[in-house]
C-alpha atoms as a PDB file:
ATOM      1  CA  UNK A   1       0.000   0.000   0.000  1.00  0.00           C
ATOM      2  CA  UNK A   2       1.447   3.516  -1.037  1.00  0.00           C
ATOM      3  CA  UNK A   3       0.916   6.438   0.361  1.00  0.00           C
ATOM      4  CA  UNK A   4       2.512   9.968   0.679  1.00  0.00           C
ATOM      5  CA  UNK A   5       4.996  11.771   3.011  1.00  0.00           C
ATOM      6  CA  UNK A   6       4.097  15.772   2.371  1.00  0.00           C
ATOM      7  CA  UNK A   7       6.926  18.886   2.853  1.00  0.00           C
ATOM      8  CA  UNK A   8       6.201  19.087   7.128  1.00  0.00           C
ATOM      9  CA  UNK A   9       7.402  15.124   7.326  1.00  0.00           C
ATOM     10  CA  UNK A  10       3.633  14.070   8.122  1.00  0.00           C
ATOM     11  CA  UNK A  11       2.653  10.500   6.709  1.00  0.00           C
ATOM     12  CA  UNK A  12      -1.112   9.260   5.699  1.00  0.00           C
ATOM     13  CA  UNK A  13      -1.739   6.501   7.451  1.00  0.00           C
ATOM     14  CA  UNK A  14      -4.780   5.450   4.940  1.00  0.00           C
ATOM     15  CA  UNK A  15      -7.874   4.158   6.797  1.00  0.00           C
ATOM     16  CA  UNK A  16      -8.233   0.786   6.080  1.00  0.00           C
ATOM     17  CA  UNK A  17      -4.676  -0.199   7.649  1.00  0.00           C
ATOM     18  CA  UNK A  18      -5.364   1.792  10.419  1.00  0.00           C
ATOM     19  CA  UNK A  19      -8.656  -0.100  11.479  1.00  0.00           C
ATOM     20  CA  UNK A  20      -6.769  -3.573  10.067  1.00  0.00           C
ATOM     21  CA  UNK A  21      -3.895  -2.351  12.867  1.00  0.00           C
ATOM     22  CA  UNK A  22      -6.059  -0.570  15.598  1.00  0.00           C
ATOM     23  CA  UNK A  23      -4.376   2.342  15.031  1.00  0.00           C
ATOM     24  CA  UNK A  24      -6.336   5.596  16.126  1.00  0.00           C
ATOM     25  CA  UNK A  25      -5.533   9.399  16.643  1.00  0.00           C
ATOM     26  CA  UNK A  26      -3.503  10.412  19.476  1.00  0.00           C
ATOM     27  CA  UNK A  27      -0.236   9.293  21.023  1.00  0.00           C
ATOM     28  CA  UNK A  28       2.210   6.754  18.760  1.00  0.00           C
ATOM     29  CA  UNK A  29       5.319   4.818  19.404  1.00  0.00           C
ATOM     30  CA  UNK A  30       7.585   5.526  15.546  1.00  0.00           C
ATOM     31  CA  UNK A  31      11.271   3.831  15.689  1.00  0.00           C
ATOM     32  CA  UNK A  32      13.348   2.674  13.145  1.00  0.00           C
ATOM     33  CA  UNK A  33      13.857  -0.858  12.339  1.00  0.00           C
ATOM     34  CA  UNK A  34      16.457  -1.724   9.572  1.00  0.00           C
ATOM     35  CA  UNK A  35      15.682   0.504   6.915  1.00  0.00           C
ATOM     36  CA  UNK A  36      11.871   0.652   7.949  1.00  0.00           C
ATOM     37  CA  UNK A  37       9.840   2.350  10.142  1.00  0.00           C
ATOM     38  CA  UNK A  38       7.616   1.024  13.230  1.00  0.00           C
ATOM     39  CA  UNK A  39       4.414   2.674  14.613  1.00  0.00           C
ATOM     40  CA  UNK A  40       3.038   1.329  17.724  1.00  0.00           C
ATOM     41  CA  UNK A  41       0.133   2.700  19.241  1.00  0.00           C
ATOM     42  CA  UNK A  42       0.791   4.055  22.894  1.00  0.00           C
ATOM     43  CA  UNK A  43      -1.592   2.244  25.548  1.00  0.00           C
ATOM     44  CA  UNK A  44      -2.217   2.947  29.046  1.00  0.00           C
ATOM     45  CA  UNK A  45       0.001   1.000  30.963  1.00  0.00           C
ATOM     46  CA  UNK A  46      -2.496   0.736  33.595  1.00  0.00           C
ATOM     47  CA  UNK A  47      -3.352  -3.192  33.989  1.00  0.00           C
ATOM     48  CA  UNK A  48      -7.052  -4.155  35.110  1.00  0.00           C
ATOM     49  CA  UNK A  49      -7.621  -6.952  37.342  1.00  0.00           C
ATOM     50  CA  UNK A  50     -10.398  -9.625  36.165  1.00  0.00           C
ATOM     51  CA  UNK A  51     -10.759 -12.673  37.969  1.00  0.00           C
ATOM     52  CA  UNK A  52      -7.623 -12.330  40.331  1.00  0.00           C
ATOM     53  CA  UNK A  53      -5.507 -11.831  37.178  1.00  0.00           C
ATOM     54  CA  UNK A  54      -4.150  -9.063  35.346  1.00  0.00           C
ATOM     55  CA  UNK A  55      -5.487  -8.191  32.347  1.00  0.00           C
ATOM     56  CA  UNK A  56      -3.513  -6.009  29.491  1.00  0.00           C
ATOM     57  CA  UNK A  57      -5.983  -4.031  27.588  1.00  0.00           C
ATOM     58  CA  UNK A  58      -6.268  -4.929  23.883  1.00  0.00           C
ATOM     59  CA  UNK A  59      -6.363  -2.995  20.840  1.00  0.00           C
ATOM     60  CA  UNK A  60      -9.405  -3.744  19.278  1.00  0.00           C
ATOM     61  CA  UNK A  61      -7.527  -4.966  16.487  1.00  0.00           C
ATOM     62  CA  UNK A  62      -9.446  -7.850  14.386  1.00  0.00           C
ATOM     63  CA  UNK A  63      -6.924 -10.383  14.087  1.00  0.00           C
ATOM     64  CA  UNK A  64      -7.314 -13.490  11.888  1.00  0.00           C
ATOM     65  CA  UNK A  65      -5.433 -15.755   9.984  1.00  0.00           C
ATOM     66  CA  UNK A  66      -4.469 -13.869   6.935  1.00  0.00           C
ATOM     67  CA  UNK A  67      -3.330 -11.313   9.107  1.00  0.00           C
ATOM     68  CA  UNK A  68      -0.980 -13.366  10.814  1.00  0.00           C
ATOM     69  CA  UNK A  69       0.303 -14.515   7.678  1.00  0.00           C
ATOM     70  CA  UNK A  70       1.409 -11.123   6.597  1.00  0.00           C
ATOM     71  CA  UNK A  71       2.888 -10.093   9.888  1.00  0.00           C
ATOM     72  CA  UNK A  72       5.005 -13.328   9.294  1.00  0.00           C
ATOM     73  CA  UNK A  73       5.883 -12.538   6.016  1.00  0.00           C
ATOM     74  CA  UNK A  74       6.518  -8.967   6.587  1.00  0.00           C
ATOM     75  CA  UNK A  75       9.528 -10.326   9.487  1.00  0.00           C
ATOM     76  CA  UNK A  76      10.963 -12.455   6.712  1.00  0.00           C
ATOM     77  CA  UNK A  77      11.812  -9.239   4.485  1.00  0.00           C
END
């Protein structure tokens, strides 16, 4: 997927990778990784307890097979 990077250094994130990732305005995580780029989205590190356990809060993010097919194949690059 292609997208732009315009004169102030902002990037277009377009929509339907953001909902495929979870990704929504406010706060993200950007490092470089080889000669790539990584956005993580920045959670609330506060942990909820459910059942005497700790529970991290998710993303929302839909994940299903074919999506963890990509992720793999994206690490083998």
């Amino acid at each position: 997927m292609r997208t732009t990077i315009d004169k102030a250094g902002r990037l277009v994130v377009p929509k339907s990778l953001r909902d495929r990732l979870g990704l929504h305005s406010g706060e993200v995580e950007i490092t470089a990784d080889g000669a790539s780029l990584r956005v993580e989205p920045v959670f609330d590190d506060s942990l909820v307890e459910k059942d005497g356990r700790l529970v991290i809060p998710g993303s929302n993010a839909t994940i299903t097979d074919e999506f963890v097919r990509e992720l793999k194949d994206a690490d083998q690059r």
